[in-house]
Protein backbone atom coordinates (compact mmCIF):
# COMPACT_ATOMS: atom_id res chain seq x y z
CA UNK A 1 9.87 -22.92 1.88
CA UNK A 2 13.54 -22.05 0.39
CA UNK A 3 15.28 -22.77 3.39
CA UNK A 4 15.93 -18.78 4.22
CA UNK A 5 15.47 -17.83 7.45
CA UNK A 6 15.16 -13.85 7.67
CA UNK A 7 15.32 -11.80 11.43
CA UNK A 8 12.13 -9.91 11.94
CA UNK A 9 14.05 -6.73 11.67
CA UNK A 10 15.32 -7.88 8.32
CA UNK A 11 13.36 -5.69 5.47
CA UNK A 12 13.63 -5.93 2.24
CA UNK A 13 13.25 -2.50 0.23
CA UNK A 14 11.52 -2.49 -3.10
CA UNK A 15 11.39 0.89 -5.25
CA UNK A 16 10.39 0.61 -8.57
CA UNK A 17 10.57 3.96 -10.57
CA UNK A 18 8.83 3.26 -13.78
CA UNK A 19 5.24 1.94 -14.09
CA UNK A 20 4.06 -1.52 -15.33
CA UNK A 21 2.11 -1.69 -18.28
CA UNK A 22 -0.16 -4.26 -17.52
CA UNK A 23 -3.22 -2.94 -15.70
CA UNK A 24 -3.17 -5.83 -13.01
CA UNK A 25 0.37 -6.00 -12.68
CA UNK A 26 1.24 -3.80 -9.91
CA UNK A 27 -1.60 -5.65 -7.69
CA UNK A 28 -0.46 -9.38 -9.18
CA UNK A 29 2.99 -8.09 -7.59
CA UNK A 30 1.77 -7.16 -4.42
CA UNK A 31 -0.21 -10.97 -4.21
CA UNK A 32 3.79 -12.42 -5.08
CA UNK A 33 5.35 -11.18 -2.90
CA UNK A 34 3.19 -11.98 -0.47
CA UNK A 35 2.86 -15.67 -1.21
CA UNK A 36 7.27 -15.30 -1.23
CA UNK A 37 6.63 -14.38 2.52
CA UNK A 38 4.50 -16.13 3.74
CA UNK A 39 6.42 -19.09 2.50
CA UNK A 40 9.42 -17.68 3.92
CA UNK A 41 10.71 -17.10 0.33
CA UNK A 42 11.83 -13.66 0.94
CA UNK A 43 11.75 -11.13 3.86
CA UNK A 44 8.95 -8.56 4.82
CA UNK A 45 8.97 -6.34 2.25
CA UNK A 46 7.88 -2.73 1.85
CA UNK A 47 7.38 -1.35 -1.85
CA UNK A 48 7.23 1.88 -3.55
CA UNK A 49 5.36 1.97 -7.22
CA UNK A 50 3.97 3.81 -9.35
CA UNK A 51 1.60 3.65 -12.62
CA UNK A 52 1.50 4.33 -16.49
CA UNK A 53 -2.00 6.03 -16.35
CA UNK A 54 -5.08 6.62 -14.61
CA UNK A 55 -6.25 3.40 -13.33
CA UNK A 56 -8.92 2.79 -10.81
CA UNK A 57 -8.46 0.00 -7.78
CA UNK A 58 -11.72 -1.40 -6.35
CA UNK A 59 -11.69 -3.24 -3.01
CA UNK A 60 -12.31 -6.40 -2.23
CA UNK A 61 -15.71 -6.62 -1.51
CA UNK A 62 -17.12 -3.28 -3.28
CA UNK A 63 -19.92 -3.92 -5.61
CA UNK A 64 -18.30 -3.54 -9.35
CA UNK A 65 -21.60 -2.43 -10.60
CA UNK A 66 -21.34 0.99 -8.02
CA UNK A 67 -17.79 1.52 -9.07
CA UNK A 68 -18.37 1.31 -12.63
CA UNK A 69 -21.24 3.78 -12.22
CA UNK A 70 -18.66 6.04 -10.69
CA UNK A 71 -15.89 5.83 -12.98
CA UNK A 72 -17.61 4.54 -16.39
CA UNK A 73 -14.82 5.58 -18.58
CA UNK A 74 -11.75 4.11 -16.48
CA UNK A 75 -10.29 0.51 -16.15
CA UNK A 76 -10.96 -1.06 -12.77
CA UNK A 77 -8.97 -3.55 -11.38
CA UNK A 78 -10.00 -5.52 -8.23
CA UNK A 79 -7.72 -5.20 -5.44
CA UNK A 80 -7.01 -7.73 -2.84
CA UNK A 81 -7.43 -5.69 0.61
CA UNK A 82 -10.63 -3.91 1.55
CA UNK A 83 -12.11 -0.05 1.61
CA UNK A 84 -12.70 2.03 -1.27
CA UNK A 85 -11.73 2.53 -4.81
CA UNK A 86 -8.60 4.54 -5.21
CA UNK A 87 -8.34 6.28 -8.41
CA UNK A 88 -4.56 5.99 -9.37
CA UNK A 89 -2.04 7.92 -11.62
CA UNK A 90 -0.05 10.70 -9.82
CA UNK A 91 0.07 8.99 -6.80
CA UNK A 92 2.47 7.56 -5.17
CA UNK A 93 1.20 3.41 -3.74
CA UNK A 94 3.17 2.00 -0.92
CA UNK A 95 2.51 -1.94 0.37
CA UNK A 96 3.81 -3.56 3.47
CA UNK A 97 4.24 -6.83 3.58
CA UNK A 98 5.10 -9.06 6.78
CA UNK A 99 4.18 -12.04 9.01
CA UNK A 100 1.32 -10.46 11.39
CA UNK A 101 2.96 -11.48 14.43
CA UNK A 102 6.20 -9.56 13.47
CA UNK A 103 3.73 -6.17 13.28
CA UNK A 104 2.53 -7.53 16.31
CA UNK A 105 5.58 -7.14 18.15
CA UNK A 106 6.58 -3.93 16.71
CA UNK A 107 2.99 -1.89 17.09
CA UNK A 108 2.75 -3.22 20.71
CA UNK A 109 -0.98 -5.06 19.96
CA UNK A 110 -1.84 -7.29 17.34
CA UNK A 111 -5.29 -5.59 16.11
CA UNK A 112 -5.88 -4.14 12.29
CA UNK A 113 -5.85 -0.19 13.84
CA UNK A 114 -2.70 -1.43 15.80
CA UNK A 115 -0.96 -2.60 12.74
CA UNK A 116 -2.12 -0.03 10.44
CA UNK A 117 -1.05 2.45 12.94
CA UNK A 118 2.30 1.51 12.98
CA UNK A 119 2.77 1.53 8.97
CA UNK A 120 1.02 4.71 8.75
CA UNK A 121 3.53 5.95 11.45
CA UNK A 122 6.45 6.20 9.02
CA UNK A 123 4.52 7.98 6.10
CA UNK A 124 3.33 10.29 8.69
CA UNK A 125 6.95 11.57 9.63
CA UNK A 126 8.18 11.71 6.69
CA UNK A 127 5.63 13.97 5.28
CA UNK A 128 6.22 16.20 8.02
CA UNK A 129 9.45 16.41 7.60
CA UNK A 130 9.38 17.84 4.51
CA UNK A 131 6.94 20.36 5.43
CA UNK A 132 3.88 18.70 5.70
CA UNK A 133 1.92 18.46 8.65
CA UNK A 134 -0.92 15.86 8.77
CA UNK A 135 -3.64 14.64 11.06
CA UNK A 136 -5.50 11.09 11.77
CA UNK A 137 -9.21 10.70 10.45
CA UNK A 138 -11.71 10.49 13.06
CA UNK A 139 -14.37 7.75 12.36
CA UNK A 140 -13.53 3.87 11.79
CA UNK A 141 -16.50 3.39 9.59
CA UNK A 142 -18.06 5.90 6.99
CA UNK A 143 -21.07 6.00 6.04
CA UNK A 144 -23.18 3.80 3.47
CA UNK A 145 -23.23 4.25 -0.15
CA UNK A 146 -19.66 5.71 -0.43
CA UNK A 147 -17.69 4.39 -3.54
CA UNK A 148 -14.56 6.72 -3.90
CA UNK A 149 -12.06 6.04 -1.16
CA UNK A 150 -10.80 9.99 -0.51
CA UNK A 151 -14.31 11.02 -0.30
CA UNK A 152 -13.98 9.73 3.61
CA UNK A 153 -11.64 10.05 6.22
CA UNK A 154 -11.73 6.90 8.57
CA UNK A 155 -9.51 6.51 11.67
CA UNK A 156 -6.74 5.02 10.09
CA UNK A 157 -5.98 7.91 7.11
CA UNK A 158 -4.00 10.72 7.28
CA UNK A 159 -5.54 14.40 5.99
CA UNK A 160 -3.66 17.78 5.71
CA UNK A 161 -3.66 19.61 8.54
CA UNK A 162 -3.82 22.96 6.75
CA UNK A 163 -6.90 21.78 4.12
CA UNK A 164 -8.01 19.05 5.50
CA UNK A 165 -8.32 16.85 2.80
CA UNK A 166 -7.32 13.39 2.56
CA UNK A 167 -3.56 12.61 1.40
CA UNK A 168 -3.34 8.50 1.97
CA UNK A 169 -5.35 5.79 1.97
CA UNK A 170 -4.95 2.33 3.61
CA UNK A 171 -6.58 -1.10 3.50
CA UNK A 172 -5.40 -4.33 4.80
CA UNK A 173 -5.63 -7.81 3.97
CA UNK A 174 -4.82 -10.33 6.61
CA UNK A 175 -3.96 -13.91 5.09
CA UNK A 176 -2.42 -16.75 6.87
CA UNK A 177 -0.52 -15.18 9.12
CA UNK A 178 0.83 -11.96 6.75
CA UNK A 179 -0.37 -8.59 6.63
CA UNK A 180 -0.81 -6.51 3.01
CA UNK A 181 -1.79 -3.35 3.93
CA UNK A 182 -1.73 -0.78 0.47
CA UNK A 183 -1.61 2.91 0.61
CA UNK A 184 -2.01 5.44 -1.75
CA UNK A 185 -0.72 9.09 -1.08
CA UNK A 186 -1.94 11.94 -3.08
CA UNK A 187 0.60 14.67 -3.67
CA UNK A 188 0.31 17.36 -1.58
CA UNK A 189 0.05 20.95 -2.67
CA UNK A 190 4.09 21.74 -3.94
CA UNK A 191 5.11 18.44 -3.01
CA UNK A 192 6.56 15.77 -5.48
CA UNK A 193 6.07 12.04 -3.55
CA UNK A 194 8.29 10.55 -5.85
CA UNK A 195 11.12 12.75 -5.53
CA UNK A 196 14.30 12.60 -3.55
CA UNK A 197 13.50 14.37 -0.43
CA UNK A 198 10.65 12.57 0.35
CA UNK A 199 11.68 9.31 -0.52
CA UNK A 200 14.82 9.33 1.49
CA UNK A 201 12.65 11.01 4.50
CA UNK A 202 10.27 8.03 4.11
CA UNK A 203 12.93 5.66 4.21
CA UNK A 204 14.53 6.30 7.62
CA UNK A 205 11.21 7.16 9.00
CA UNK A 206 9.80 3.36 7.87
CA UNK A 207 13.19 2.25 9.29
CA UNK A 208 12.35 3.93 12.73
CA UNK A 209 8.90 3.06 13.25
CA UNK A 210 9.05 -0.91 11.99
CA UNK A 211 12.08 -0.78 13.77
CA UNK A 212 14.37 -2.28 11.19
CA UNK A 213 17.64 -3.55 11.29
CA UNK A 214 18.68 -4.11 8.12
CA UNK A 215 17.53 -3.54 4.83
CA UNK A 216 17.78 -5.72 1.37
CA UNK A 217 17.59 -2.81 -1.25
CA UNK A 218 16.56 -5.16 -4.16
CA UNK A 219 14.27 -5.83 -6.79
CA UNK A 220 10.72 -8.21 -7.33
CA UNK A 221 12.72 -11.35 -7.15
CA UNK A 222 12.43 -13.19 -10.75
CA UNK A 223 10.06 -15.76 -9.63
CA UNK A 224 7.86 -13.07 -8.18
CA UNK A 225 7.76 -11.42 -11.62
CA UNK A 226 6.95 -14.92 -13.19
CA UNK A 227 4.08 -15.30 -10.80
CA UNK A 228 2.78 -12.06 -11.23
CA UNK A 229 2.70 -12.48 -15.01
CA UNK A 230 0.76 -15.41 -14.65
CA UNK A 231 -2.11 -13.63 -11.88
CA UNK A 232 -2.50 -10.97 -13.98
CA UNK A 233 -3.42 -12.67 -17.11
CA UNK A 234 -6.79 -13.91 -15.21
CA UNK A 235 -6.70 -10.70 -12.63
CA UNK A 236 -10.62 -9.05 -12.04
CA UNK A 237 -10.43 -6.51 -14.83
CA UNK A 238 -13.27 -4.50 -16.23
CA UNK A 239 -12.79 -1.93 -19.05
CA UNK A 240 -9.23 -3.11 -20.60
C-alpha cells in the first residue's frame, strides 16, 4: 500500500493513442495496473489502447497448440482473462480495472454476467449514439472446438443489430478481490473507434453507467511502466 485512499467513484482515465512496440506490452500493462489497485496504489482504472500490428491474444486457458493451428503465421501472446483468441490490429481494446466489490455495488449483484454487464453497458451507449445500434449475444457458452473469439456470440457480447455480426469481445479475470475484464471492439461499418466522436461518447457513457464521480485523466503511472517492462520480457509469447 501507498497510503492513497481513492472513493469508489474515483476513476482514473487512461487513453493511450499510439501503440507499444513490444508484443506483450499492452497485456504486461493491463497485469500493472492491476497489481497498483489491488494494492491500493492507484484508483480503478479504465484504459483505451491500441496496437502497432496484427497481433493475436490467446486466453488463459486455450490450448496454444489449437491457436497456433489457426493463426500459424501471427505472434500470439497469452492473455490473462479467459474466452477466445482475439486477433488484434484495427481494433480498438478497452480494460476495466476495479476492486470487485466496487462493481458489485454499482451492477446491483456481484456475479461475472452482473459485472460484465455493467462494463459492457457504457460501450453499448456509446455506440449507439453515434449511430450504431447493437444487441446482446444469446448463449453463455459456445460450443466445443471454437478457437477464434468473434466466431461466437455468448451472452455477454454485443453484435450489430443491422448484420449481426460480432463488434466486442469480453473476458474477465477475477483476482483477489479486482476485476480485469478486456474488450476488444471491431470497427463497425463507417465508423472510426478511435476517433473523436466516439471516444468522447464512450467517455460520458462509462461515466454514467460505473457511476463515476470523478475522473483522474492521466497516464500508466511510471512504476506501472517499470513493471510492465519487466512482465513482458518473460510474457507467454510464441512466434516473436
Amino acid at each position: 500500500m501507498n497510503g492513497a485512499v481513492f472513493e469508489a467513484s474515483e476513476w482514473r482515465w487512461v487513453y493511450e493513442k499510439s501503440p507499444r512496440p513490444h508484443p506483450a506490452a499492452q497485456m504486461a500493462i493491463d497485469a500493472a495496473v492491476m497489481d497498483s489497485v489491488m494494492r491500493g496504489a492507484a484508483p480503478s482504472t479504465v484504459r483505451l489502447y491500441c496496437w502497432d500490428r496484427r497481433i493475436v491474444t490467446v486466453g488463459r486457458m486455450q490450448d496454444i497448440g489449437d491457436a497456433r493451428r489457426t493463426y500459424p503465421g501471427d505472434i500470439l501472446v497469452r492473455r490473462m482473462t479467459g474466452g477466445n483468441a482475439v486477433v488484434h490490429g484495427d481494433d480498438l481494446t478497452l480494460s476495466v480495472i476495479a476492486p470487485q466489490a466496487d462493481l458489485k455495488k454499482v451492477a446491483e449483484g456481484g456475479g461475472v454476467l452482473a459485472t460484465h454487464d455493467v462494463v459492457v453497458r457504457g460501450l453499448e451507449r456509446a455506440l449507439r449514439r453515434i449511430g450504431v445500434a447493437t444487441i446482446r449475444g444469446c448463449d453463455e457458452r459456445g460450443p466445443r472446438g471454437i478457437v477464434d473469439c468473434f466466431s461466437h456470440v455468448a451472452r455477454c457480447d454485443l453484435r450489430s443489430e443491422a448484420t449481426g455480426k460480432k463488434l466486442v469481445g469480453s473476458a474477465q479475470l477475477r483476482k483477489n478481490g479486482i476485476v480485469l475484464q478486456q474488450m476488444s471492439l471491431r470497427p463497425p461499418l463507417g465508423i472510426d473507434p478511435h476517433g473523436k466522436p466516439f471516444i468522447r461518447a464512450l467517455l460520458e457513457e462509462m461515466t454514467s453507467a460505473l457511476k463515476v464521480a470523478t475522473w483522474q485523466f492521466a497516464p500508466v503511472r511510471e512504476e506501472e511502466e517499470a513493471q510492465a517492462a519487466l512482465l513482458a520480457d518473460s510474457w507467454e509469447i510464441y512466434g516473436f
